[in-house]
Protein backbone atom coordinates (compact mmCIF):
# COMPACT_ATOMS: atom_id res chain seq x y z
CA UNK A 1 71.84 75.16 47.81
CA UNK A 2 73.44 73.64 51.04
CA UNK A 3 76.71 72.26 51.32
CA UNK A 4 77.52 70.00 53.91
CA UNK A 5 80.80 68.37 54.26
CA UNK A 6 80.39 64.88 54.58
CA UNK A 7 78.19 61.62 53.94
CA UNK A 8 74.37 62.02 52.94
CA UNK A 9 74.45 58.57 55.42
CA UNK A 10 76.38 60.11 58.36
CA UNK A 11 74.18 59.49 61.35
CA UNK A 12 73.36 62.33 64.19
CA UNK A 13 72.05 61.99 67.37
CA UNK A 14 70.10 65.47 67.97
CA UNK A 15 68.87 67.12 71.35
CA UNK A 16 66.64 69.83 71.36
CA UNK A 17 68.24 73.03 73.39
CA UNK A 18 65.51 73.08 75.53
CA UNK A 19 66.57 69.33 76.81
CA UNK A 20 69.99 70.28 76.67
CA UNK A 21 69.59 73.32 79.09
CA UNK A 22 67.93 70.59 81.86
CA UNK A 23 70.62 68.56 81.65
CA UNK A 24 72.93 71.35 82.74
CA UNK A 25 71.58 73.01 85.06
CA UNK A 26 70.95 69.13 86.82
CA UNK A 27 74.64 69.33 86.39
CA UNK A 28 75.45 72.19 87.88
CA UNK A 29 73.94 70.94 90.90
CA UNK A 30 76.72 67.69 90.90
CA UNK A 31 80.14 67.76 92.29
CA UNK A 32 82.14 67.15 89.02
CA UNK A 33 85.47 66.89 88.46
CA UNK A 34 86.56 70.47 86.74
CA UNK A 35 87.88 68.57 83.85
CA UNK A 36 84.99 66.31 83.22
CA UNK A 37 83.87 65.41 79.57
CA UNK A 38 80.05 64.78 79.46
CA UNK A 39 78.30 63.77 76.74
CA UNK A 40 74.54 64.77 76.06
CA UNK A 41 72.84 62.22 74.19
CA UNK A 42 69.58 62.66 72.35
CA UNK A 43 68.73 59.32 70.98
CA UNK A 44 67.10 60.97 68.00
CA UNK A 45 69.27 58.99 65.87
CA UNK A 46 68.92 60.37 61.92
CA UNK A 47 70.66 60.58 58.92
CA UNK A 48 71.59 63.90 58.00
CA UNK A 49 69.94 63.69 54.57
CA UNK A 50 66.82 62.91 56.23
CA UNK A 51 67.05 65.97 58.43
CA UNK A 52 67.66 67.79 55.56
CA UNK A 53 64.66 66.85 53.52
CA UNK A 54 62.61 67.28 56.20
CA UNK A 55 63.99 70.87 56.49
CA UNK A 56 63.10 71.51 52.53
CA UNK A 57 59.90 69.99 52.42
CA UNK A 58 59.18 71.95 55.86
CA UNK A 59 59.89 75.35 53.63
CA UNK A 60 58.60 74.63 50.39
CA UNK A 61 62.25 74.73 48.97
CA UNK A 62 63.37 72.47 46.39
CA UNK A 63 66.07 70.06 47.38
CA UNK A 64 69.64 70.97 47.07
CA UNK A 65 72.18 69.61 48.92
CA UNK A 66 75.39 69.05 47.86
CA UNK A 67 77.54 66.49 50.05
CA UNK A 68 80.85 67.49 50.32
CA UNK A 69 82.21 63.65 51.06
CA UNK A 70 85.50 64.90 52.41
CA UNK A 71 87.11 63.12 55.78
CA UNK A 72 87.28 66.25 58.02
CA UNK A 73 89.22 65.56 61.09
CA UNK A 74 87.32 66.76 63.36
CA UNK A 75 83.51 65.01 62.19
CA UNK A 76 82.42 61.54 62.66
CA UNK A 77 80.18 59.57 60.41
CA UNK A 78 77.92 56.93 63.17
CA UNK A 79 79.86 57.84 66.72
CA UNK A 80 81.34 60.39 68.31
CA UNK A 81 83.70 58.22 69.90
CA UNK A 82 86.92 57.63 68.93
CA UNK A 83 89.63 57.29 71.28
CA UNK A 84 88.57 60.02 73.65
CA UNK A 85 85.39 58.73 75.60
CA UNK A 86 83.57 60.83 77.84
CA UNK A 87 83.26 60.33 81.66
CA UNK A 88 79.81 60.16 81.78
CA UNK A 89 76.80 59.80 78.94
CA UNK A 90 73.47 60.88 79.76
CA UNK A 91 71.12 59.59 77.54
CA UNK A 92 67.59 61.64 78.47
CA UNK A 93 64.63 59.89 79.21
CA UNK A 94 61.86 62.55 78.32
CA UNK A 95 62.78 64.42 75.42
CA UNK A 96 61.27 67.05 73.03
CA UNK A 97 60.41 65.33 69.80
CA UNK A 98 62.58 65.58 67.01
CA UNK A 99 60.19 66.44 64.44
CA UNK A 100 58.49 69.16 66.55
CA UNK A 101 61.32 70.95 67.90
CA UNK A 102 62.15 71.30 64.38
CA UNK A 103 59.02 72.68 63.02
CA UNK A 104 59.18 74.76 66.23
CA UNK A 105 62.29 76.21 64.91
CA UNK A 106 61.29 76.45 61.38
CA UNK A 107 58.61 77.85 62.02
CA UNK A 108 60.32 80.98 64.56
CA UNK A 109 63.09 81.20 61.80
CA UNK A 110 59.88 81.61 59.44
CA UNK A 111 58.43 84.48 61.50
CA UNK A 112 61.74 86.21 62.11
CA UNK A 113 62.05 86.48 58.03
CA UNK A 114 58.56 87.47 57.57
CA UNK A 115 58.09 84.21 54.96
């Protein structure tokens, strides 16, 4: 069973590591200010429960998720933005797939455990 503290609708925008990793080291080549606030953005807009069944389904698990629909402080349910916005975006324009980097990972997770 999975508990997950919030909405079964809250809405994520995911980026595969691999993605994330080119962005940075792009940035490391820019002159940024030292306190800069960059956000990564995926694009890969999903709702968390659909991520989730997706994960199940992916194992062979039955579905348990238990949503926790609590207003912690520090989560968001559709934006990250509240008050605080970020200097700069960057929104990547080729992009691992959503679905495959998560099989990918199931799948080395699945290995790893010997299931």
């Amino acid at each position: 069973k999975l508990n997950y503290y919030g909405s079964r609708h809250d809405i994520r925008q995911y980026i595969h590591v691999r993605d994330a990793c080119k962005v940075i080291l792009n940035l490391a080549n820019k002159k940024l200010d030292k306190f800069s606030k960059i956000n990564l953005v995926g694009g890969n807009k999903l709702k968390v429960d659909d991520v989730f069944r997706t994960i199940f389904e992916t194992l062979s698990i039955k579905y348990s998720v238990k949503y926790l629909n609590s207003k912690v402080n520090s989560h968001y349910s559709t934006t990250p933005y509240g008050t605080d916005f970020p200097d700069e975006s960057i929104t990547l324009s080729r992009k691992v797939d959503f679905n495959y980097g998560l099989f990918e990972v199931i799948s080395h997770v699945k290995k790893e455990l010997e299931i």
